[in-house]
N, C-alpha and C. Protein backbone atom coordinates (compact mmCIF):
# COMPACT_ATOMS: atom_id res chain seq x y z
N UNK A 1 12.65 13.00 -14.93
CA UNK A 1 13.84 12.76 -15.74
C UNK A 1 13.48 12.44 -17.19
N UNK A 2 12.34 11.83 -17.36
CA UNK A 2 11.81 11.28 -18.70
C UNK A 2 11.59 12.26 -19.57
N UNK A 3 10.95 13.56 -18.82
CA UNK A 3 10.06 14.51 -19.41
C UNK A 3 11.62 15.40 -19.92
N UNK A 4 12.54 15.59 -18.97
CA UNK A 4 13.78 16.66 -19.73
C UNK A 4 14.61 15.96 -20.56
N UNK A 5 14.60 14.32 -20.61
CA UNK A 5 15.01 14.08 -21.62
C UNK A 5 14.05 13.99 -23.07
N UNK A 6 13.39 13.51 -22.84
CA UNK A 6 12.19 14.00 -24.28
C UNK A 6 12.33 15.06 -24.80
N UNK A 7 12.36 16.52 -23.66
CA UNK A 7 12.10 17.96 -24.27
C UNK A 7 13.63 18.02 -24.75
N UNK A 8 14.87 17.35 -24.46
CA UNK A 8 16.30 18.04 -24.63
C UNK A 8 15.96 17.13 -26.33
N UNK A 9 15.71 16.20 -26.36
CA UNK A 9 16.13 15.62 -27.83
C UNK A 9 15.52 16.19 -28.61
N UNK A 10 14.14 16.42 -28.11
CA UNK A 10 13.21 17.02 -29.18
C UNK A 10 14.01 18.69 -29.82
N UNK A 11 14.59 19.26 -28.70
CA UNK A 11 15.04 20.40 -28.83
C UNK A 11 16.50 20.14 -29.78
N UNK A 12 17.39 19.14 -29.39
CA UNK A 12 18.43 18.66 -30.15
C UNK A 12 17.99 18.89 -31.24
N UNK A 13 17.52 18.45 -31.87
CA UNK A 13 17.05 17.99 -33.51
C UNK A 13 16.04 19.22 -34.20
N UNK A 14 15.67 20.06 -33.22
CA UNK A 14 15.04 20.86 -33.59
C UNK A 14 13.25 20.88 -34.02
N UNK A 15 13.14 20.08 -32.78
CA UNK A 15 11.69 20.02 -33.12
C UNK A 15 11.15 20.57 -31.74
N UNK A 16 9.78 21.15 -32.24
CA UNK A 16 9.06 21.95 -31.23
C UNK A 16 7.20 21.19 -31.08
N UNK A 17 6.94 20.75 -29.35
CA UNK A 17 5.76 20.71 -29.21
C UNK A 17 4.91 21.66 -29.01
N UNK A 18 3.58 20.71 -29.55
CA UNK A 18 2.57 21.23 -29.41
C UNK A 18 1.26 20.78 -28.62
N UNK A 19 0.14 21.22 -28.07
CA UNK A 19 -0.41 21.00 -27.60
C UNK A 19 -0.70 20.24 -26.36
N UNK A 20 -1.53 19.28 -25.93
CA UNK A 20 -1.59 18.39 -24.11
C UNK A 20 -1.12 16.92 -24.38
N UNK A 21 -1.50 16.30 -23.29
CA UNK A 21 -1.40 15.06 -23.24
C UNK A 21 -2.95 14.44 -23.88
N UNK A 22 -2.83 13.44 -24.18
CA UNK A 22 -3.57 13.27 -24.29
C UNK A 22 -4.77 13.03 -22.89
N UNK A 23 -6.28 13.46 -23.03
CA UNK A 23 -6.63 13.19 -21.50
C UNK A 23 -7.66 12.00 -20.94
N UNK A 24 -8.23 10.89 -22.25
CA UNK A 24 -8.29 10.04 -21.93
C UNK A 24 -7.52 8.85 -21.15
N UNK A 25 -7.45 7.62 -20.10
CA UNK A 25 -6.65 7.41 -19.43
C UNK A 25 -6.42 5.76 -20.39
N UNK A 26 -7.21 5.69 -21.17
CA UNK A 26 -7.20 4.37 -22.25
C UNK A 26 -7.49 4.40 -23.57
N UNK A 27 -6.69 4.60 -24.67
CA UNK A 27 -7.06 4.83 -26.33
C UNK A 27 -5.98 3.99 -26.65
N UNK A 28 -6.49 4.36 -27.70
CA UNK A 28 -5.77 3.27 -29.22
C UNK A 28 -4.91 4.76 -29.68
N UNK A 29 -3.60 4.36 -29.51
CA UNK A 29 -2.67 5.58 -30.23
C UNK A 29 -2.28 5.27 -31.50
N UNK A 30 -2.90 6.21 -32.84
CA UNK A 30 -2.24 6.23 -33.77
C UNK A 30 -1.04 7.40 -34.26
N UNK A 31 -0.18 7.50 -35.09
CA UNK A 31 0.60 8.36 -35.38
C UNK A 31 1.06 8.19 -37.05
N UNK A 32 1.01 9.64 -37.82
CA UNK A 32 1.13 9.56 -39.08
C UNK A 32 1.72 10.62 -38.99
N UNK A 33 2.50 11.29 -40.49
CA UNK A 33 2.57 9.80 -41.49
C UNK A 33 3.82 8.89 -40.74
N UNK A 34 4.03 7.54 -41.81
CA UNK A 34 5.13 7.09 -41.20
C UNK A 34 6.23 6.35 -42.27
N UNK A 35 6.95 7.34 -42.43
CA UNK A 35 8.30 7.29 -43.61
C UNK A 35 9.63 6.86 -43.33
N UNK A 36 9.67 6.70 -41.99
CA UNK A 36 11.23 6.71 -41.46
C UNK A 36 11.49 5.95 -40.19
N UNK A 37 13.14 5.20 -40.01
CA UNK A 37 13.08 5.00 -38.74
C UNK A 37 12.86 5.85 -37.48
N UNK A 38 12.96 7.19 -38.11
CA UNK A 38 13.14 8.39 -37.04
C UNK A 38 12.06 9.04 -36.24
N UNK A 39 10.68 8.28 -36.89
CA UNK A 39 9.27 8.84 -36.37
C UNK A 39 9.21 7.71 -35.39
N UNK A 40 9.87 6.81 -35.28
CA UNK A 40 9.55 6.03 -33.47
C UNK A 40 10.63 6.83 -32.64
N UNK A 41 11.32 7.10 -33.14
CA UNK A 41 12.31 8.01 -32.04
C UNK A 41 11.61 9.23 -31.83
N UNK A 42 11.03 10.28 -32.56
CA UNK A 42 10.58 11.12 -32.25
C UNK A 42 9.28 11.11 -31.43
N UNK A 43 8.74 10.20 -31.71
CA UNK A 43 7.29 9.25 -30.98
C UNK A 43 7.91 9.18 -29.19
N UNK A 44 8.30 8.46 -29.32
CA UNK A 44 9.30 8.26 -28.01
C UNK A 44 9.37 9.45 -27.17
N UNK A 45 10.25 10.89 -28.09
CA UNK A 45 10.66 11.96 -27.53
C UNK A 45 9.09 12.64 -26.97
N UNK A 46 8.53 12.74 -28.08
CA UNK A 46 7.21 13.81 -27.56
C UNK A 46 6.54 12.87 -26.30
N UNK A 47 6.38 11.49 -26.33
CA UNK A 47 5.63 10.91 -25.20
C UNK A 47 6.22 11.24 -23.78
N UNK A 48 7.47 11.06 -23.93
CA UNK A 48 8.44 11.45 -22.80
C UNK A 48 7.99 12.84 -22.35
N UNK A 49 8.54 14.35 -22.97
CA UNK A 49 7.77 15.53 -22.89
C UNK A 49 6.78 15.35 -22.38
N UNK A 50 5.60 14.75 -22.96
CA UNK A 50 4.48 15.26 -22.37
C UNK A 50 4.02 14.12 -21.06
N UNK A 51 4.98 13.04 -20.78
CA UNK A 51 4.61 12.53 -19.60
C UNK A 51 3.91 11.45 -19.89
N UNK A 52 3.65 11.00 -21.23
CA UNK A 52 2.93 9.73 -21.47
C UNK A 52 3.58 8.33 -21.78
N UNK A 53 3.42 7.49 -21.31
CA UNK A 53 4.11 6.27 -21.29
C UNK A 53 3.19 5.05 -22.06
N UNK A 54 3.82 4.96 -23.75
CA UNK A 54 3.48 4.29 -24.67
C UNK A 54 3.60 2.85 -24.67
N UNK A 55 2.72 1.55 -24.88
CA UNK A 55 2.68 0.58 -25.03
C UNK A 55 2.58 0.08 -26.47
N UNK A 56 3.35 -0.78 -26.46
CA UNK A 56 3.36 -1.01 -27.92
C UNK A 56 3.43 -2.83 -28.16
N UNK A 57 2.83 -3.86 -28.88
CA UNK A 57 2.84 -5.54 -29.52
C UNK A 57 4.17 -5.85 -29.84
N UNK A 58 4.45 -6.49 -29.36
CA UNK A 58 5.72 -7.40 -29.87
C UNK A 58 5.21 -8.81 -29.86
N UNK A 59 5.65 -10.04 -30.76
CA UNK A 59 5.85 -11.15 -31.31
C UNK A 59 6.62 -11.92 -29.72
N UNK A 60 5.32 -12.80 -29.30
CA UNK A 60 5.87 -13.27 -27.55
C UNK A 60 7.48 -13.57 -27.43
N UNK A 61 7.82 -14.11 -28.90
CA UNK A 61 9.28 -14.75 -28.95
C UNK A 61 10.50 -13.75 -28.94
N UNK A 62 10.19 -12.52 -28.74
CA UNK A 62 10.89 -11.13 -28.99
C UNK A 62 11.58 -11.05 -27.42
N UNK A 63 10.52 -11.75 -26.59
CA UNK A 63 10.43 -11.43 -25.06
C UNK A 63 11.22 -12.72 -24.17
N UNK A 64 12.43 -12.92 -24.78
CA UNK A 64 13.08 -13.59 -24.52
C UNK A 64 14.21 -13.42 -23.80
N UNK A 65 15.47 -14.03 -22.90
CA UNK A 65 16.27 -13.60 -21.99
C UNK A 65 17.33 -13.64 -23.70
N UNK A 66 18.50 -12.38 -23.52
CA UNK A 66 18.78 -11.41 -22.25
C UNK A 66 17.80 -10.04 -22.74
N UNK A 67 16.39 -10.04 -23.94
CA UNK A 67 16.04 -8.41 -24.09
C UNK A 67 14.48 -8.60 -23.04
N UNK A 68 14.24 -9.55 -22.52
CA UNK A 68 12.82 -9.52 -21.78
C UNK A 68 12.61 -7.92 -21.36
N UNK A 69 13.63 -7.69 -20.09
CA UNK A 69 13.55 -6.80 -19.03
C UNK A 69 13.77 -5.13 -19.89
N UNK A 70 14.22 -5.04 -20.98
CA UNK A 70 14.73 -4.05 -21.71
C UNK A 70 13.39 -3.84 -22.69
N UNK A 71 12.41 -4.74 -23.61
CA UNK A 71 11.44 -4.75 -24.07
C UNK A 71 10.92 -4.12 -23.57
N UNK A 72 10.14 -5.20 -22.10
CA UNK A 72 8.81 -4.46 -21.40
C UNK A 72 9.15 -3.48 -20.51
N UNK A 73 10.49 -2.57 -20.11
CA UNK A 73 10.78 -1.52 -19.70
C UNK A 73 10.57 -0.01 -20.89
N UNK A 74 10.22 -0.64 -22.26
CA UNK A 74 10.32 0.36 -23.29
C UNK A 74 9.03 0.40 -23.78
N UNK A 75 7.91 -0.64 -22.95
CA UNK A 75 6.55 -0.30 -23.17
C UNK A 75 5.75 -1.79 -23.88
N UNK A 76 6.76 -2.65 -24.15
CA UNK A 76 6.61 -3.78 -25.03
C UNK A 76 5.48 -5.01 -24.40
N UNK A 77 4.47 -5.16 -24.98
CA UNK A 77 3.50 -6.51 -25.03
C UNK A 77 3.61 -7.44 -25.39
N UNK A 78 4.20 -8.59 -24.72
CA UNK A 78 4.29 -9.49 -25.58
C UNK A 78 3.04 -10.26 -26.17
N UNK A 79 2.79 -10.59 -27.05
CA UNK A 79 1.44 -11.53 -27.79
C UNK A 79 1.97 -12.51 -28.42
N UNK A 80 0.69 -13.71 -28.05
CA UNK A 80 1.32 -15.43 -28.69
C UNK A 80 0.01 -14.79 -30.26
N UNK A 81 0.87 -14.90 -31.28
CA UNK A 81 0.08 -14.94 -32.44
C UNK A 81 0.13 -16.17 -33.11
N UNK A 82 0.34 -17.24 -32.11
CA UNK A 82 0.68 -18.41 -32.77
C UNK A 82 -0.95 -19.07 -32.00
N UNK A 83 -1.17 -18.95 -31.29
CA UNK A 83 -2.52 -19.18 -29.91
C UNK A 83 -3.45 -19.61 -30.90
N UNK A 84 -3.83 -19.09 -31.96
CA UNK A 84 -4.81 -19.64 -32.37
C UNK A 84 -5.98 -18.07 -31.51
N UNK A 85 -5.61 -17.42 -30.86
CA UNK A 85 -6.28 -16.23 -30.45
C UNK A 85 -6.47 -15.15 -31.27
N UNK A 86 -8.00 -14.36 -31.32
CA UNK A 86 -8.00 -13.11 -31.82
C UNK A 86 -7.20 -12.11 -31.37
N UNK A 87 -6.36 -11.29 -31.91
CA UNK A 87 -5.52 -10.59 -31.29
C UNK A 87 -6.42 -8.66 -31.02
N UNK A 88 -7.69 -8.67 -31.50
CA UNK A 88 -8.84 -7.90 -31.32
C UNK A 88 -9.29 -8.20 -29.69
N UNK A 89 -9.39 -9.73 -29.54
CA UNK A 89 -9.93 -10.00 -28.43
C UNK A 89 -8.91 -9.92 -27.04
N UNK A 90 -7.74 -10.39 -27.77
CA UNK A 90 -6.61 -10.18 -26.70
C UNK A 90 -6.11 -8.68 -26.07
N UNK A 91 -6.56 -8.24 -27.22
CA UNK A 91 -6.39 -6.00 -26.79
C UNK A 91 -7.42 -6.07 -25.58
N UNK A 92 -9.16 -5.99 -26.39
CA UNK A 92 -9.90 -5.90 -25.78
C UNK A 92 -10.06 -6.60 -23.83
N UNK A 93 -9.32 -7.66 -23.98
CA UNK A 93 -9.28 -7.79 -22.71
C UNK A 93 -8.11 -7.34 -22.25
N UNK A 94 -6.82 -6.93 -22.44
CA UNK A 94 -6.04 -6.28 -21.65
C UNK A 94 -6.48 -5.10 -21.27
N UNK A 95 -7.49 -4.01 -22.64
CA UNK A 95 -8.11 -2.76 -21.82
C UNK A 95 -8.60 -2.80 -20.58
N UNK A 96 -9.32 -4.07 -20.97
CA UNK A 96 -10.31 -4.35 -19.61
C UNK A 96 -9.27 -4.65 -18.52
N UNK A 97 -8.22 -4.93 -18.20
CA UNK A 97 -7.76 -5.08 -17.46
C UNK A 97 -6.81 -4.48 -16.71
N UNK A 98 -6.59 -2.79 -17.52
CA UNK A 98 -5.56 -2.14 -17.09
C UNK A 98 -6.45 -0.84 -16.40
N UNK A 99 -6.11 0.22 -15.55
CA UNK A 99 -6.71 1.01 -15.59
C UNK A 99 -6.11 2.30 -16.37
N UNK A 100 -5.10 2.10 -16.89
CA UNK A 100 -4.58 3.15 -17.87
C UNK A 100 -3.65 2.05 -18.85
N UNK A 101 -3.99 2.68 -19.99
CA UNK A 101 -3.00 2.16 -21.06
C UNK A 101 -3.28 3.31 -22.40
N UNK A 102 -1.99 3.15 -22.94
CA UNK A 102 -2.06 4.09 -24.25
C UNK A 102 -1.29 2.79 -25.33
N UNK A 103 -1.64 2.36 -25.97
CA UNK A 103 -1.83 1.55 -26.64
C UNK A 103 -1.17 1.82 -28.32
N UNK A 104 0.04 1.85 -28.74
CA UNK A 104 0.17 2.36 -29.80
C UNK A 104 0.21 1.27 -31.50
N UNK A 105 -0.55 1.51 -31.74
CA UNK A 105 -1.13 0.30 -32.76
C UNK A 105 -0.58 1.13 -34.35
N UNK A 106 0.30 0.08 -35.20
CA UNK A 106 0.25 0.43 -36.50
C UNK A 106 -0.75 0.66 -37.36
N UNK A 107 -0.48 1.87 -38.05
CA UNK A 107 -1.60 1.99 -39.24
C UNK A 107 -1.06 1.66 -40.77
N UNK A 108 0.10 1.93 -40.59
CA UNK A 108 0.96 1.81 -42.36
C UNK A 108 1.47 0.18 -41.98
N UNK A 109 2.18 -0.50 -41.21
CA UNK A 109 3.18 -1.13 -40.62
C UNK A 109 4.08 -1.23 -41.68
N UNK A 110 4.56 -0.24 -42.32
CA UNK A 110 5.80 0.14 -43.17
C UNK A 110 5.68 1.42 -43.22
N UNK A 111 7.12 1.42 -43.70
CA UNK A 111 7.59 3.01 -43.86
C UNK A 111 7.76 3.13 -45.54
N UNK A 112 6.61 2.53 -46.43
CA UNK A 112 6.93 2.53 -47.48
C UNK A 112 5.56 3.05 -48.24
N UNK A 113 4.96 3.47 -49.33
CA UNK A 113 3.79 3.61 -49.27
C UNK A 113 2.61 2.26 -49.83
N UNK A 114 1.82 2.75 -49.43
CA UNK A 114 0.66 1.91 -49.06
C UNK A 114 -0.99 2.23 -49.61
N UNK A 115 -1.42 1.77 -50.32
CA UNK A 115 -3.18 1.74 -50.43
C UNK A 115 -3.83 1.88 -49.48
N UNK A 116 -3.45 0.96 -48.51
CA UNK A 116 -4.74 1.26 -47.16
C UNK A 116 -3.79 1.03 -46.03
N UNK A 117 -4.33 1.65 -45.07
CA UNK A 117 -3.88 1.34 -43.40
C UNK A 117 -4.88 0.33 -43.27
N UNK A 118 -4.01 -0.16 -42.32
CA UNK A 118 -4.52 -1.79 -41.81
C UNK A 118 -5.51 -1.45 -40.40
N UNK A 119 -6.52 -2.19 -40.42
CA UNK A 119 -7.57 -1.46 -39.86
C UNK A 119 -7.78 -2.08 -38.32
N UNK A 120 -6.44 -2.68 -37.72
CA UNK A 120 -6.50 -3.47 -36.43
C UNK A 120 -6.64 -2.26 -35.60
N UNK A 121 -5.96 -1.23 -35.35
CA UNK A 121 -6.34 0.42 -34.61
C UNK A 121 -7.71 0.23 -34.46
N UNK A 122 -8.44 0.70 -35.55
CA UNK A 122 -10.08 0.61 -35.11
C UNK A 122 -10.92 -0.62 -34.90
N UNK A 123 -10.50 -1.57 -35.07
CA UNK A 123 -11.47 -2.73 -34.27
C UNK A 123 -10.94 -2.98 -32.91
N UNK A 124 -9.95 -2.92 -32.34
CA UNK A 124 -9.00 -2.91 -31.09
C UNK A 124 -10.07 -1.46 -30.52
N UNK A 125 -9.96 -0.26 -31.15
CA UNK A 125 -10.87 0.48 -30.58
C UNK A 125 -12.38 0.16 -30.03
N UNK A 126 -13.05 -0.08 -31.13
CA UNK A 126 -14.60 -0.39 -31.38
C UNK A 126 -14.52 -1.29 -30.28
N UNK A 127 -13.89 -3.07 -29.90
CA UNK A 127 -13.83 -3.65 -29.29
C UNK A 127 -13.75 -3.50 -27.64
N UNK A 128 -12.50 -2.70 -27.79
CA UNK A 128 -12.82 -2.43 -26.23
C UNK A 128 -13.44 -0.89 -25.62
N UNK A 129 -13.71 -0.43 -26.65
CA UNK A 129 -14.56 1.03 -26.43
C UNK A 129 -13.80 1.48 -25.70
N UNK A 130 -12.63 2.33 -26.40
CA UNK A 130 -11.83 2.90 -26.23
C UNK A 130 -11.71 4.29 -27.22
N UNK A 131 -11.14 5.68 -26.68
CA UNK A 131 -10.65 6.77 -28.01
C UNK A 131 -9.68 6.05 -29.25
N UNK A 132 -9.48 6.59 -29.87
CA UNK A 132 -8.39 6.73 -30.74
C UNK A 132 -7.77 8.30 -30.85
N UNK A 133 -6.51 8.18 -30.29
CA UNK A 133 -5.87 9.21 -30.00
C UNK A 133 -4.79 9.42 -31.51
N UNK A 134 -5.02 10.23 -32.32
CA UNK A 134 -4.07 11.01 -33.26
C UNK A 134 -2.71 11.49 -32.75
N UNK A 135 -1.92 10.71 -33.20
CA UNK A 135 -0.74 11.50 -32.50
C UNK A 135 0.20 11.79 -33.99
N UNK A 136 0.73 12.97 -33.87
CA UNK A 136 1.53 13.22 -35.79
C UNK A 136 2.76 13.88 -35.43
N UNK A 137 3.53 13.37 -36.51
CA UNK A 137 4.94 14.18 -36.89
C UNK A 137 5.19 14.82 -38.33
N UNK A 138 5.08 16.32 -37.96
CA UNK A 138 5.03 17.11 -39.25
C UNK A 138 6.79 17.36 -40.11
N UNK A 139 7.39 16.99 -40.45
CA UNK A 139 8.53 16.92 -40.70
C UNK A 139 8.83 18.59 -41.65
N UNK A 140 7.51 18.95 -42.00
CA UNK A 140 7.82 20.38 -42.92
C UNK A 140 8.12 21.17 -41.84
N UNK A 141 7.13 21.48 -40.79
CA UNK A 141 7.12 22.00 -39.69
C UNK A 141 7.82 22.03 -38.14
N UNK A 142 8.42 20.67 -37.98
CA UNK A 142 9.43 20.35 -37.41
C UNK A 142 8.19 20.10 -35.76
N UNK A 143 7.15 19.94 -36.02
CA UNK A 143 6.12 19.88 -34.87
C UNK A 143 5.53 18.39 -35.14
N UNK A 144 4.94 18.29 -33.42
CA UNK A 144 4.29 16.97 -33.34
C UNK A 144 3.91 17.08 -32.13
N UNK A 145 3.22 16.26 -31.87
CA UNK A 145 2.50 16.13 -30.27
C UNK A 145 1.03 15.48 -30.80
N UNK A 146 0.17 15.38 -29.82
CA UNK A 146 -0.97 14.62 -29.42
C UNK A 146 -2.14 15.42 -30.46
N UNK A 147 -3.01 15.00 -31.13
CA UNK A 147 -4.15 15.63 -31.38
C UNK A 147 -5.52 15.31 -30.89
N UNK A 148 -6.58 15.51 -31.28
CA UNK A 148 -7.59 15.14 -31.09
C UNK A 148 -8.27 13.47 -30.60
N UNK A 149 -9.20 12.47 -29.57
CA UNK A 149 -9.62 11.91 -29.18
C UNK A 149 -10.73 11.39 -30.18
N UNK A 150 -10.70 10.38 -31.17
CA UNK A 150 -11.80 10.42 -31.89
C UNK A 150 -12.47 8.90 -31.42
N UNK A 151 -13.87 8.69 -30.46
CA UNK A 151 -14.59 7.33 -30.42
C UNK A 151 -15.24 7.10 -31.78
N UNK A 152 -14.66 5.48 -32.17
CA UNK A 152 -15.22 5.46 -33.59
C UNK A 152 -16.51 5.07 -33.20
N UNK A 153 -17.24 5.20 -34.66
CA UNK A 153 -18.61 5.14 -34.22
C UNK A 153 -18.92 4.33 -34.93
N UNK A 154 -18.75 3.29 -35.77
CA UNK A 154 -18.86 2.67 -36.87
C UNK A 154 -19.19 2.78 -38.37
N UNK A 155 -19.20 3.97 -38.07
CA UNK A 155 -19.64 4.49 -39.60
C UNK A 155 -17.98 4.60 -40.31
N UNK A 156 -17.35 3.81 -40.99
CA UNK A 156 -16.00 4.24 -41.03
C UNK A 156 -15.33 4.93 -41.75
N UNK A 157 -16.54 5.64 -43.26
CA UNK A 157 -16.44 6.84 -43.80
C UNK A 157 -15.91 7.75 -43.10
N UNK A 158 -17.22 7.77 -42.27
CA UNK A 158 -17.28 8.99 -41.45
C UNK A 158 -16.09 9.11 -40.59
N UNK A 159 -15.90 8.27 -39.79
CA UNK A 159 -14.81 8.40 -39.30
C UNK A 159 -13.04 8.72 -39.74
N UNK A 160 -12.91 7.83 -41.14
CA UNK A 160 -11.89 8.39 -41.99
C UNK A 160 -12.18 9.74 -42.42
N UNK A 161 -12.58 9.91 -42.78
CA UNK A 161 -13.06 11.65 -42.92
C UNK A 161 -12.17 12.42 -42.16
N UNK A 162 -12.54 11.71 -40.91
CA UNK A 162 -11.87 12.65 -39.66
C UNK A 162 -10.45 12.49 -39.20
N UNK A 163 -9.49 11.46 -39.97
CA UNK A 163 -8.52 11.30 -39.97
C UNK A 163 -7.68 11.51 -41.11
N UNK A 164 -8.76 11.91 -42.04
CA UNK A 164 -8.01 12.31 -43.50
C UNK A 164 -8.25 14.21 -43.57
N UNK A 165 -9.19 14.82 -42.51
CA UNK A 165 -8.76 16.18 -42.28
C UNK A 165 -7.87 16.28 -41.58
N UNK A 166 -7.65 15.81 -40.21
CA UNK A 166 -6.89 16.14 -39.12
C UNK A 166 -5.17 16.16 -39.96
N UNK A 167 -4.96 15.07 -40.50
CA UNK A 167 -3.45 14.79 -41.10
C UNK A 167 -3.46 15.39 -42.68
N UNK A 168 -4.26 16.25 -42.84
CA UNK A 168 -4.35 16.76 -44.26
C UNK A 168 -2.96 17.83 -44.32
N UNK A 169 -2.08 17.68 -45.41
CA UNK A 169 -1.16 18.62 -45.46
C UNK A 169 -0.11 18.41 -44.40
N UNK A 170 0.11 17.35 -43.82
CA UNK A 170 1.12 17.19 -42.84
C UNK A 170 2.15 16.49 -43.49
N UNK A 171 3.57 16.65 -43.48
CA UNK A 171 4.58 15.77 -44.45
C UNK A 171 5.14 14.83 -43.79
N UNK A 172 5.18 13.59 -43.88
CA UNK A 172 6.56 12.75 -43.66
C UNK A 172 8.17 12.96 -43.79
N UNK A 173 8.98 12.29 -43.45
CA UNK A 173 10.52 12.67 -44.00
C UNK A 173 10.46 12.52 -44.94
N UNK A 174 10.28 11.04 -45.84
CA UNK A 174 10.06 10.68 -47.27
C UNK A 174 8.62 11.28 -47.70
N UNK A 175 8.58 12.16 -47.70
CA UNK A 175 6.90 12.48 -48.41
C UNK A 175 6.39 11.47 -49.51
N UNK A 176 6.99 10.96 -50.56
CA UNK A 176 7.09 10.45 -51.62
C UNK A 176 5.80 8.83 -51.08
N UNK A 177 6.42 8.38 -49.88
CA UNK A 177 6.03 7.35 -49.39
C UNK A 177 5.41 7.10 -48.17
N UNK A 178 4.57 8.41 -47.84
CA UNK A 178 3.47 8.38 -47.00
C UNK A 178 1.88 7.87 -47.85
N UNK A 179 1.78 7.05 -47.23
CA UNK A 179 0.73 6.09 -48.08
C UNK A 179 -0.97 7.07 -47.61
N UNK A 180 -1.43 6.31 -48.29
CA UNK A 180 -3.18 6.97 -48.56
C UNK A 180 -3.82 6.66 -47.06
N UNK A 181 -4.61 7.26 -46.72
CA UNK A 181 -5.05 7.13 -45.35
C UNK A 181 -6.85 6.76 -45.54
N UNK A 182 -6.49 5.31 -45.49
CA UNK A 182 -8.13 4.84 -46.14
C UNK A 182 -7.73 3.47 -46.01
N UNK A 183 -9.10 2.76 -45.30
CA UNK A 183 -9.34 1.70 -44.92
C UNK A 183 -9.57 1.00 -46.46
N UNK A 184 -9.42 -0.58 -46.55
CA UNK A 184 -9.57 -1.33 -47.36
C UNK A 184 -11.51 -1.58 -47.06
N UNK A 185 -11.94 -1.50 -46.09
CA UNK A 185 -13.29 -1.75 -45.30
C UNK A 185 -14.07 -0.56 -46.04
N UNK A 186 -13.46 0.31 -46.42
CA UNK A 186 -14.09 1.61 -47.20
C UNK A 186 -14.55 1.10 -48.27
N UNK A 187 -13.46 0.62 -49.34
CA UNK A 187 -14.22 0.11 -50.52
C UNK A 187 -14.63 -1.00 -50.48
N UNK A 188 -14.74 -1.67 -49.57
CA UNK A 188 -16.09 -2.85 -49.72
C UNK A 188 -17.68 -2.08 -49.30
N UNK A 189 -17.21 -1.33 -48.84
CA UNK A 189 -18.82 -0.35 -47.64
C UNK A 189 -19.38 0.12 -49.40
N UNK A 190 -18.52 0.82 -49.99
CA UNK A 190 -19.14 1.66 -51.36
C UNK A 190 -19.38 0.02 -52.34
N UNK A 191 -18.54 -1.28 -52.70
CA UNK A 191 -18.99 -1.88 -53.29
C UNK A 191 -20.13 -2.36 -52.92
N UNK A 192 -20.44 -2.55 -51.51
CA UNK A 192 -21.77 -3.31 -50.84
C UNK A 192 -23.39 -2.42 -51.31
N UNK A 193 -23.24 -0.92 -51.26
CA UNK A 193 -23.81 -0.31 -51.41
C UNK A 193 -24.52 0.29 -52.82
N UNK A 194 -23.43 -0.36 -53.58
CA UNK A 194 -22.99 0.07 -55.24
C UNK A 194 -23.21 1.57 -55.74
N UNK A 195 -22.28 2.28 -54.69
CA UNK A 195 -21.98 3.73 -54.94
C UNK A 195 -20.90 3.92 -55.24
């Protein structure tokens, strides 16, 4: 039922998938760019389609009666960020504790533009040695779906590299305010180095 409603909205609105599911059974899901309220709805639609069932952080106090049962039915985690806990360490042990999770972690956490993506995706990765799964919405093209599996390796050049080809030329709704796709950890790596 999940999967024909995903493919009917996606088709509503006029958008067409592409490619698999993703086929790791535990990653860190990212998705770019992100300009609009309409790229979690469309996020939503393609996961549905392709059969994947997205987890996503909420603020523990979110998870309250009467939206508890409606949250964590829509994929929702609750986390105490008040704990005094690493919230790196708190991923890392839920990986460890699930045998499947898709994990969808902000990179902009606005729809406005931005200098750097916030780099909790890849230490949540690195940490629990997990993929990072690319997931995009091309708004020129009216396409989206799952891309490529990338294990970071710590080199995080290198690794942005590989997230600044993959999403090269892909548009947002607001193009204007799809932010730069580059770690703040980048320019300390070149100041440390003095290159």
């Amino acid at each position: 039922m999940r999967k024909l409603v995903g493919k009917f909205t996606l088709r509503l609105f006029g958008w067409s998938a592409t490619g698999a599911p993703p086929a790791p059974a535990k990653y860190v899901l990212v998705t770019a760019p992100h300009t609009s309220n309409w790229d979690f709805i469309f996020l939503l639609a393609y996961a549905a389609a392709f059969g994947v069932t997205i987890s996503w952080l909420g603020k523990r106090e979110m998870f309250r009666f009467p939206f508890q049962r409606l949250l964590r039915s829509l994929g929702g985690i609750p986390v105490d960020r008040k704990g005094g806990g690493n919230m790196v360490d708190q991923m890392r042990e839920l990986f460890a504790a699930r045998e499947k999770l898709a994990l969808g972690v902000p990179t902009e956490g606005t729809r406005s533009y931005v200098e750097y993506w916030k780099s909790g995706f890849y230490q949540i990765a690195r940490a629990a040695n997990v993929p990072i799964v690319m997931a995009y919405l091309d708004y020129a093209t009216k396409r989206g779906g799952f891309g490529p599996a990338l294990t970071p390796s710590g080199d995080i050049k290198g690794d942005m590299d590989l997230f600044r080809a993959f999403y090269s030329g892909m548009l947002g709704k607001h193009p204007a305010q799809t932010g730069r796709i580059r770690l703040r950890e980048e320019d300390k790596e070149l100041e440390a180095t003095g290159s």
